[in-house]
C-alpha atoms as a PDB file:
ATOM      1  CA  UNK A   1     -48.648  46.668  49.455  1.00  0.00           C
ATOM      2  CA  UNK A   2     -47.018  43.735  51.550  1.00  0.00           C
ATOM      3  CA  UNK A   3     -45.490  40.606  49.894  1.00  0.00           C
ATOM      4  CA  UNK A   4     -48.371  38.458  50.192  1.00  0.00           C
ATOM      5  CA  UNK A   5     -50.625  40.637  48.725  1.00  0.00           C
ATOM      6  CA  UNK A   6     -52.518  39.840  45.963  1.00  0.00           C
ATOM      7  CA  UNK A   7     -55.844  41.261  45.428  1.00  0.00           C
ATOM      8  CA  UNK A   8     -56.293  45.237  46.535  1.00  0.00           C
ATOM      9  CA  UNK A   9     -59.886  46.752  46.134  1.00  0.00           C
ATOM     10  CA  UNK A  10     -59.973  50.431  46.774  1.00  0.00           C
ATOM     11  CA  UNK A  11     -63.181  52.473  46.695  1.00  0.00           C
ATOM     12  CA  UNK A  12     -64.851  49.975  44.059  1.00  0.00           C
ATOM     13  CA  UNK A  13     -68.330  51.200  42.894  1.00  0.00           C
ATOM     14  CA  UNK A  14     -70.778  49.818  40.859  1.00  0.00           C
ATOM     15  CA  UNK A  15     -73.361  51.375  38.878  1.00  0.00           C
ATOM     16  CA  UNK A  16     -75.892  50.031  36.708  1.00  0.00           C
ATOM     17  CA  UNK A  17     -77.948  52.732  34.648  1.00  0.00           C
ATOM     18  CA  UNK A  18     -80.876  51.945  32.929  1.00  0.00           C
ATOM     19  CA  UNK A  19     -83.111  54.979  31.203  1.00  0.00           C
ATOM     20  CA  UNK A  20     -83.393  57.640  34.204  1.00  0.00           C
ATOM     21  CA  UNK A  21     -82.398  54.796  37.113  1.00  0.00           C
ATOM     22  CA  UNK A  22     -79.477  54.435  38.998  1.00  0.00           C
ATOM     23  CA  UNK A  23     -78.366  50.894  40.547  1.00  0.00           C
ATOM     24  CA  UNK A  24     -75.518  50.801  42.996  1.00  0.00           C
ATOM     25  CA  UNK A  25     -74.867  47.352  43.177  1.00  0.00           C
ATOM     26  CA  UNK A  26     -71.610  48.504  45.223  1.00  0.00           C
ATOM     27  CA  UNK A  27     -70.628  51.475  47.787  1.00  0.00           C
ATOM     28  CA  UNK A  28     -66.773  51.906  47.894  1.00  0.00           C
ATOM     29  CA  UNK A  29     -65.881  48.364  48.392  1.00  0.00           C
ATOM     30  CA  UNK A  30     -62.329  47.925  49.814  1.00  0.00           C
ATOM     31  CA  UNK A  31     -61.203  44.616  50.423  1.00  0.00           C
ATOM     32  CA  UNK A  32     -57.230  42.651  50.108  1.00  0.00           C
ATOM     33  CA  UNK A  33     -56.913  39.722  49.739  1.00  0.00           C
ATOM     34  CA  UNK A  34     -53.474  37.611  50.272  1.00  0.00           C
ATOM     35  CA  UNK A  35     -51.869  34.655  48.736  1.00  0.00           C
ATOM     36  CA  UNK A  36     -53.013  31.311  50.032  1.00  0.00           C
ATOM     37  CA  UNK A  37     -56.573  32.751  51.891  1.00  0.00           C
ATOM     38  CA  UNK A  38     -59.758  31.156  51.592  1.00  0.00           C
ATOM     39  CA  UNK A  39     -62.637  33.292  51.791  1.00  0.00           C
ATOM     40  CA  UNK A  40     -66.456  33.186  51.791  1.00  0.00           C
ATOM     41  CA  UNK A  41     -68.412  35.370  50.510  1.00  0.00           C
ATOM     42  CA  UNK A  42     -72.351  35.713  51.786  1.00  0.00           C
ATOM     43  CA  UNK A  43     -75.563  38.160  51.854  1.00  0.00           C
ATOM     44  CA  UNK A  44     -78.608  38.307  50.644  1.00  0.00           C
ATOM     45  CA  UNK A  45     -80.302  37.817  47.183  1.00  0.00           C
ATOM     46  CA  UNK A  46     -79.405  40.931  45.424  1.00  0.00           C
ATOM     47  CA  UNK A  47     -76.912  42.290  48.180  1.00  0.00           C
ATOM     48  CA  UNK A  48     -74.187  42.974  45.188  1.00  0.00           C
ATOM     49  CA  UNK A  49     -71.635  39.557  45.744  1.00  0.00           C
ATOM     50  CA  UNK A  50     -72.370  38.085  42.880  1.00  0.00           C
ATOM     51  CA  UNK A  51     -71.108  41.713  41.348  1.00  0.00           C
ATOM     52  CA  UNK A  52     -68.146  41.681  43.549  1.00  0.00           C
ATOM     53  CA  UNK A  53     -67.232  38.129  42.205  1.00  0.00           C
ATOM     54  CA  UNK A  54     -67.468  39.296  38.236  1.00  0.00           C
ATOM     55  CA  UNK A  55     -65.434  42.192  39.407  1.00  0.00           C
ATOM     56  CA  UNK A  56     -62.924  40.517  41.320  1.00  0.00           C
ATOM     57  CA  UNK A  57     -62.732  38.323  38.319  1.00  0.00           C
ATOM     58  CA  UNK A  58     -62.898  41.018  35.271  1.00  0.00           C
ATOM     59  CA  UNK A  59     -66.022  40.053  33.744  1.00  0.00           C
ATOM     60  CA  UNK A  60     -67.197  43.149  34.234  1.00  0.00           C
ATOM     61  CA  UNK A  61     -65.208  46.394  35.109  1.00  0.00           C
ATOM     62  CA  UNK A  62     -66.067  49.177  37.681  1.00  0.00           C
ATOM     63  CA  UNK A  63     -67.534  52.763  37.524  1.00  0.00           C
ATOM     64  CA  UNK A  64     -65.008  53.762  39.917  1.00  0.00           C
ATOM     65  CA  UNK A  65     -62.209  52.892  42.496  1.00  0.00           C
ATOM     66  CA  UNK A  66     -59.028  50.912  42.049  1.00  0.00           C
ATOM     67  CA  UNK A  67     -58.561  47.238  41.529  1.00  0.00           C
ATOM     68  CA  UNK A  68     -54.863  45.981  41.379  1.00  0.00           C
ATOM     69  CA  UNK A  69     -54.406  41.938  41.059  1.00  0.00           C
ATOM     70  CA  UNK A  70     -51.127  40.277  41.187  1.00  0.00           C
ATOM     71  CA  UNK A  71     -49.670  43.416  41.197  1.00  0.00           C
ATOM     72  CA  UNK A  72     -51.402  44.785  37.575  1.00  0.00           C
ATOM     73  CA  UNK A  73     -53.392  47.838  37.653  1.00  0.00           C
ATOM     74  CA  UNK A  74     -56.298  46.613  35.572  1.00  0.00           C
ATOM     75  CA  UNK A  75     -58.791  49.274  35.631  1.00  0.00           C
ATOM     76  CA  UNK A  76     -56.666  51.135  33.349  1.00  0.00           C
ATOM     77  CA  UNK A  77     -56.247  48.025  30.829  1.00  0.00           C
ATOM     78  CA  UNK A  78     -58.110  47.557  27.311  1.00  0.00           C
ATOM     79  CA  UNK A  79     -60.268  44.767  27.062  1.00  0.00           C
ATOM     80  CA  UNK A  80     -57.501  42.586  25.635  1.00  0.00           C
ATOM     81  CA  UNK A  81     -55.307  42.319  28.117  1.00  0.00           C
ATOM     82  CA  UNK A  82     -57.639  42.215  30.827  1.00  0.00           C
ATOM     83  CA  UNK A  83     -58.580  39.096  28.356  1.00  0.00           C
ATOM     84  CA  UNK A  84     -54.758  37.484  29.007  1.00  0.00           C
ATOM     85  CA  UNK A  85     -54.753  38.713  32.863  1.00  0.00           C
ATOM     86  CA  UNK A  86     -57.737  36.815  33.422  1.00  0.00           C
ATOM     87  CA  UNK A  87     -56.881  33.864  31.513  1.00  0.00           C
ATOM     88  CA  UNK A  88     -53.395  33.637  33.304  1.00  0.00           C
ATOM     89  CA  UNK A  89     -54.635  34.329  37.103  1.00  0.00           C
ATOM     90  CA  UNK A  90     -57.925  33.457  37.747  1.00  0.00           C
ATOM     91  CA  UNK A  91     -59.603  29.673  37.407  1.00  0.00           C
ATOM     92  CA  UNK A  92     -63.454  30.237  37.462  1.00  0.00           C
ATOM     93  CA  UNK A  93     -65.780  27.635  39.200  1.00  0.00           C
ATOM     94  CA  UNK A  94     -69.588  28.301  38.556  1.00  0.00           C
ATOM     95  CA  UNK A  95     -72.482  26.792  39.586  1.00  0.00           C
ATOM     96  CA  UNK A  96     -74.145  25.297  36.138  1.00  0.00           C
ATOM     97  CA  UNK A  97     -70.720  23.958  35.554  1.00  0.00           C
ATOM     98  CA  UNK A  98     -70.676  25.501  31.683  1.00  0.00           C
ATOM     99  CA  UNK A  99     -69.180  22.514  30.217  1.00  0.00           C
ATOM    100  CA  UNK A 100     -69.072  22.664  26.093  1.00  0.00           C
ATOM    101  CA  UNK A 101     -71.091  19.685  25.321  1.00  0.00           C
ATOM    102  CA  UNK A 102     -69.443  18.406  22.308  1.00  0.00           C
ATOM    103  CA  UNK A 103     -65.775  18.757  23.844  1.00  0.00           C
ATOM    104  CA  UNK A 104     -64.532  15.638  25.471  1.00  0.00           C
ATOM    105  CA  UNK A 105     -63.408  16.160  28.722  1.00  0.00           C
ATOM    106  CA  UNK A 106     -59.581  16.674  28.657  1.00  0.00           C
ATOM    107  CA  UNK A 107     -61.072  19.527  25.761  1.00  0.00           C
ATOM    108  CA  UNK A 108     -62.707  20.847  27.901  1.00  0.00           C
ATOM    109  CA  UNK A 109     -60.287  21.756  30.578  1.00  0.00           C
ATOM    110  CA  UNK A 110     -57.643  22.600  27.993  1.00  0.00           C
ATOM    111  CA  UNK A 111     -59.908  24.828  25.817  1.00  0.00           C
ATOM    112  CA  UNK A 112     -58.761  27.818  28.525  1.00  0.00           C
ATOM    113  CA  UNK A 113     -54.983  26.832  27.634  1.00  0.00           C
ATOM    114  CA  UNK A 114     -55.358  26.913  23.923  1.00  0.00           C
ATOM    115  CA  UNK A 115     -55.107  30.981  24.620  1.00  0.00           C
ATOM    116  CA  UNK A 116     -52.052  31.313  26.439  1.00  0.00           C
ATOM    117  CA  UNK A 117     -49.184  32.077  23.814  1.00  0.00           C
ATOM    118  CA  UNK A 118     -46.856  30.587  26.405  1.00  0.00           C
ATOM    119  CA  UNK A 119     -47.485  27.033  26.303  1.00  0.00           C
ATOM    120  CA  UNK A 120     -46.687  24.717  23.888  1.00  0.00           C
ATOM    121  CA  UNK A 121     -49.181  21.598  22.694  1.00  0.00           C
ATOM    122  CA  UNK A 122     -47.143  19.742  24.607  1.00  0.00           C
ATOM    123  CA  UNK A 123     -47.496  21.550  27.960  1.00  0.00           C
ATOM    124  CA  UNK A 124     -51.077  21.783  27.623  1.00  0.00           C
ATOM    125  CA  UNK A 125     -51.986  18.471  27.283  1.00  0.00           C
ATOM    126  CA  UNK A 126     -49.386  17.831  30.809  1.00  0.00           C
ATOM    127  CA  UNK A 127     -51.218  20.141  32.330  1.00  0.00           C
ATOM    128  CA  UNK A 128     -54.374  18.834  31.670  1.00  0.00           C
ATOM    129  CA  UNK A 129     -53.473  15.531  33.301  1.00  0.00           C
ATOM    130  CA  UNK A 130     -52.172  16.792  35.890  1.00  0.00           C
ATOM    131  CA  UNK A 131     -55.329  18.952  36.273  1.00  0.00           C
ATOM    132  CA  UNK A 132     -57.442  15.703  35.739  1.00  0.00           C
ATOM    133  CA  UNK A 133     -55.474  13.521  38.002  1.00  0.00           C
ATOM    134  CA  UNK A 134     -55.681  16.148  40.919  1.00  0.00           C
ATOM    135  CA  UNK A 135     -59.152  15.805  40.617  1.00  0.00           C
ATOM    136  CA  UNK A 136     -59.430  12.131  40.146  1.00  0.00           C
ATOM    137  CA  UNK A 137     -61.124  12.199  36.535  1.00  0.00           C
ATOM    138  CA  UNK A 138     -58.192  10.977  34.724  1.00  0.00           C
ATOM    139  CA  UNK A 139     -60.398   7.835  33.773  1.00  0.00           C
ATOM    140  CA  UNK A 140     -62.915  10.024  32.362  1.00  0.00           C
ATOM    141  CA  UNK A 141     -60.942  11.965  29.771  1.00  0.00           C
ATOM    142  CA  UNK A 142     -62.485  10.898  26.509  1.00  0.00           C
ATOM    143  CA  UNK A 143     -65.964  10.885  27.672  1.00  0.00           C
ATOM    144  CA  UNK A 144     -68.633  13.638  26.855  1.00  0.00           C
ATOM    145  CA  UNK A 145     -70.152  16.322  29.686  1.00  0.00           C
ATOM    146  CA  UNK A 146     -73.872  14.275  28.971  1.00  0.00           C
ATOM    147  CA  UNK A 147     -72.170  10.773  30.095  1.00  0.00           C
ATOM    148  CA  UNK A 148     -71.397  12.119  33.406  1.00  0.00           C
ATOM    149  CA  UNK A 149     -72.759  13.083  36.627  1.00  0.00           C
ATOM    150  CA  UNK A 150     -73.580  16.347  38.324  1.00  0.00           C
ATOM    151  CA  UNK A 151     -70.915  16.023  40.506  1.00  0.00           C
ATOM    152  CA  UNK A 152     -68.168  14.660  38.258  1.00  0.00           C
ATOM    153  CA  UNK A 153     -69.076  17.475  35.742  1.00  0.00           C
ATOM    154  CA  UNK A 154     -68.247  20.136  38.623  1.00  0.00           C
ATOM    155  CA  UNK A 155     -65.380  18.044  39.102  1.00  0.00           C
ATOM    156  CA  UNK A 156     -64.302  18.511  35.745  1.00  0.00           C
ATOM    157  CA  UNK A 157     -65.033  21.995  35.844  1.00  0.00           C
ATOM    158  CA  UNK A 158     -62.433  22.351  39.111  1.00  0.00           C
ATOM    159  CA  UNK A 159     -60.031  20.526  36.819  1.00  0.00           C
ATOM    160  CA  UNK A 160     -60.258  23.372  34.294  1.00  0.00           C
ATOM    161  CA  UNK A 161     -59.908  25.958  36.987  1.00  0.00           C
ATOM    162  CA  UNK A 162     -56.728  24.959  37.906  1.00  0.00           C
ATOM    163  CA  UNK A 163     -55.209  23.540  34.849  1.00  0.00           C
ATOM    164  CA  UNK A 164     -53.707  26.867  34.127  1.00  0.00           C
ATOM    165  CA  UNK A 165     -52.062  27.486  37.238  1.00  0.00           C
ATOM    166  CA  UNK A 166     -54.098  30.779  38.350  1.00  0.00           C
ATOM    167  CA  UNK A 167     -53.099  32.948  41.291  1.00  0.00           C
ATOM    168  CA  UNK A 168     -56.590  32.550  42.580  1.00  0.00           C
ATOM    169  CA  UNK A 169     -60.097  30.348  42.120  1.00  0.00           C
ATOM    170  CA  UNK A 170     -63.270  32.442  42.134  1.00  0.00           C
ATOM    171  CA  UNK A 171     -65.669  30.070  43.021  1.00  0.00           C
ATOM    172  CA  UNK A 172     -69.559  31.157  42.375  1.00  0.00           C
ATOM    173  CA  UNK A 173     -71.907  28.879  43.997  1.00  0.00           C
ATOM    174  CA  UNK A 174     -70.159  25.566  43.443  1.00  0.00           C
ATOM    175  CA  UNK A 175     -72.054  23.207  45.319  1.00  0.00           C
ATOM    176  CA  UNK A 176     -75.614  25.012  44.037  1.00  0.00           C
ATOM    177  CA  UNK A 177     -76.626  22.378  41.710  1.00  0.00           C
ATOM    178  CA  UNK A 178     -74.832  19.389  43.557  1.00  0.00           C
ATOM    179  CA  UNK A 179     -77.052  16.843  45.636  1.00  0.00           C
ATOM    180  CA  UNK A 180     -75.767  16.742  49.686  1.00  0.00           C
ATOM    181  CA  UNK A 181     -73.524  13.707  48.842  1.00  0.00           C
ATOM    182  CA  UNK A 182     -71.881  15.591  45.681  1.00  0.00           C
ATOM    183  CA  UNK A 183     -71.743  19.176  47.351  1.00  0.00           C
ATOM    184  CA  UNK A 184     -69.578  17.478  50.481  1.00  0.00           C
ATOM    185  CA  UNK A 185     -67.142  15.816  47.546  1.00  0.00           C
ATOM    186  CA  UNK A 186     -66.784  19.013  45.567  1.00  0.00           C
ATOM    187  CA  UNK A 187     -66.029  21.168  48.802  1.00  0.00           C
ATOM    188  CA  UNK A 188     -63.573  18.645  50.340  1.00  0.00           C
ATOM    189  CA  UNK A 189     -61.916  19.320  46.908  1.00  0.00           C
ATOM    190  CA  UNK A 190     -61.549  23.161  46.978  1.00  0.00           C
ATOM    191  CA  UNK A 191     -60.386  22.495  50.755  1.00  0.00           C
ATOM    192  CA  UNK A 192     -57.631  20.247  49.523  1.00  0.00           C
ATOM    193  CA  UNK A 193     -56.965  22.920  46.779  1.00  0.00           C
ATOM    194  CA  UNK A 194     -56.282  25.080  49.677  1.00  0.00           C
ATOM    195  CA  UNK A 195     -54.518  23.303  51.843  1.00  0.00           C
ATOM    196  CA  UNK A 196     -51.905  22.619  48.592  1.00  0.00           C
ATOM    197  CA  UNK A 197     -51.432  26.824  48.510  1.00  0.00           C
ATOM    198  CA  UNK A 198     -54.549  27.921  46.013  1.00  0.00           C
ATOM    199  CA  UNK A 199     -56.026  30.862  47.246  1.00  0.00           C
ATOM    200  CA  UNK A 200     -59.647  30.637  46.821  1.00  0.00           C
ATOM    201  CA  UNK A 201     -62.582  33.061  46.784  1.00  0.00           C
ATOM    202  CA  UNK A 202     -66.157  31.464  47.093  1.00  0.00           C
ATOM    203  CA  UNK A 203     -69.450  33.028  46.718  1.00  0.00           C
ATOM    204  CA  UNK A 204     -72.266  30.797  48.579  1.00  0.00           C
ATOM    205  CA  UNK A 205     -75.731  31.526  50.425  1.00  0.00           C
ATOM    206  CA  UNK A 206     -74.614  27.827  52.217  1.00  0.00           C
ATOM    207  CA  UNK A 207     -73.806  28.527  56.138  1.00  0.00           C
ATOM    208  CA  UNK A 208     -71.867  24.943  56.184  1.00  0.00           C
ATOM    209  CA  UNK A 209     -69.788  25.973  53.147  1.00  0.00           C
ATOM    210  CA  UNK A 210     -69.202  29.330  54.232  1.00  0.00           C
ATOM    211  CA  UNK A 211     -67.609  28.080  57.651  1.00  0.00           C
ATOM    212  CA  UNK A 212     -65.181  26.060  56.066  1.00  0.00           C
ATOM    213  CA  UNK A 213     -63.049  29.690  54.690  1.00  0.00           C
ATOM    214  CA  UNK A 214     -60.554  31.021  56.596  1.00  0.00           C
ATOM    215  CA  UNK A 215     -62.225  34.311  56.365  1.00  0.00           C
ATOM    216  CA  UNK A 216     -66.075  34.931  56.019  1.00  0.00           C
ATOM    217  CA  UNK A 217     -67.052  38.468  54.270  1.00  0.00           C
ATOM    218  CA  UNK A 218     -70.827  39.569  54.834  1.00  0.00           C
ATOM    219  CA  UNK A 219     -72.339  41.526  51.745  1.00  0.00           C
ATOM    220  CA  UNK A 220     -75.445  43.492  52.088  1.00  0.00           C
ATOM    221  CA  UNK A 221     -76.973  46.372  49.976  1.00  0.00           C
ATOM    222  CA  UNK A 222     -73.694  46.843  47.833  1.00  0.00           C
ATOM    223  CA  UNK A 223     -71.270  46.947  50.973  1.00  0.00           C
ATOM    224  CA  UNK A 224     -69.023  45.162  52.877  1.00  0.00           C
ATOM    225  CA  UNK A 225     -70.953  45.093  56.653  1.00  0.00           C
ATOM    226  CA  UNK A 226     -68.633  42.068  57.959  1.00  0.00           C
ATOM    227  CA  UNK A 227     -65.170  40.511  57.694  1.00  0.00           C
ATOM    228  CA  UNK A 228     -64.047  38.309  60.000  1.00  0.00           C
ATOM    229  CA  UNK A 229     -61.807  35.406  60.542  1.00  0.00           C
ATOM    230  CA  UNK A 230     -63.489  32.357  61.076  1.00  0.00           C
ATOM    231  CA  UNK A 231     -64.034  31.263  65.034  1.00  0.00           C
ATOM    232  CA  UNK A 232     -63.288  34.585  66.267  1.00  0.00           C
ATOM    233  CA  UNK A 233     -65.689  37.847  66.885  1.00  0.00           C
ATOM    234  CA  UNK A 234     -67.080  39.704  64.067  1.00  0.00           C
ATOM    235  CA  UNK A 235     -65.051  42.753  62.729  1.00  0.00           C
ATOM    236  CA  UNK A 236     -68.202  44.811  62.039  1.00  0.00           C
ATOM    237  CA  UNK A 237     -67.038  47.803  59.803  1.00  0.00           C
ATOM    238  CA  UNK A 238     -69.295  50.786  60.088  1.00  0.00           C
END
């Protein structure tokens, strides 16, 4: 493991079972990911990264293979304290936003907070504006989900990603339900995220977003076909 490291896939599989048929929405994924990358990850409808992303961000757990993140083993943990590991690590963007509509704003983006035993009130609510502020909704605080827009709700949502501090922002379709204008806002934002140190994981089917990682990975039929660095040839794996 070197010092950077902070996400190690080994041998991931996925399968989903349903009466007498087998799905394997992933084939021995291996993948590492360091501190401070920003990768893409693309395919087809159905090609298993939208799996990969859950896994990567323990919403779901693997039939086999290794996962370590941040240097915790956890395949081998009970579901509560995958619970805390996820909490602490990973900020989640997704692509309907999934705002609580009768939470204000700053709720919103401390309602992750409110689990972490170590914070105080007081360091929530910091964090929050500082979360807020980094994403230039601080004038928006008291307002409800319904009184903004599309794009200032994702905005919001990047706020709570990052309020806690996570070792890295799994990012599922952000720009999907964004007009052109609004998309080009929200990813100038996770760029900026990265160029401050945030390593960042995207799922997108968007060519234009994909280009702007460091590092694009190709998905197709549960397994890793591509991963390359972006501007120089392909690494096709075999």
């Amino acid at each position: 493991m070197s010092a950077n490291e902070l996400v190690n896939l080994t041998n991931i599989t996925k399968v989903f079972a349903t009466d007498d048929i087998e799905t394997h929405a992933l084939n021995e994924i291996n993948l590492k990911i360091d501190q401070g990358e920003y990768i893409s990850i693309t395919g087809p409808s159905g090609c298993g990264k939208s799996t990969l992303l859950s896994l990567l961000g323990l919403l779901d757990v693997a039939s086999a293979g290794q996962y370590s993140l941040a240097g915790h083993n956890v395949e081998t943990l009970d579901k509560d304290e995958r619970a805390r590991i996820r909490n602490k690590e990973i900020g989640f963007i997704f692509q309907a936003f999934n705002l609580i509509s009768d939470m204000t704003v700053a709720e919103n983006v401390e309602l992750p907070l409110t689990y972490r035993k170590d914070l105080t009130a007081k360091m929530r609510k910091d964090w929050v504006t500082d979360a807020l502020a980094h994403v230039d909704m601080s004038h928006r605080a008291n307002h409800y989900p319904s009184q903004l827009s599309g794009g200032q709700q994702q905005r919001v949502a990047v706020a709570r990603a990052i309020s806690g501090k996570p070792s890295i922002i799994l990012a599922d379709e952000p720009t999907g339900n964004l007009d052109s204008k609004n998309a080009q806002a929200v990813m100038t934002l996770i760029d900026q995220l990265h160029k401050n140190g945030t390593t960042v994981c995207m799922v997108t089917h968007d060519p234009h977003s994909a280009s702007r990682a460091q590092r694009t990975i190709e998905v197709f039929d549960g397994q890793i076909v591509s991963d390359q660095m972006v501007n120089e040839p392909a690494a096709i794996i075999a």
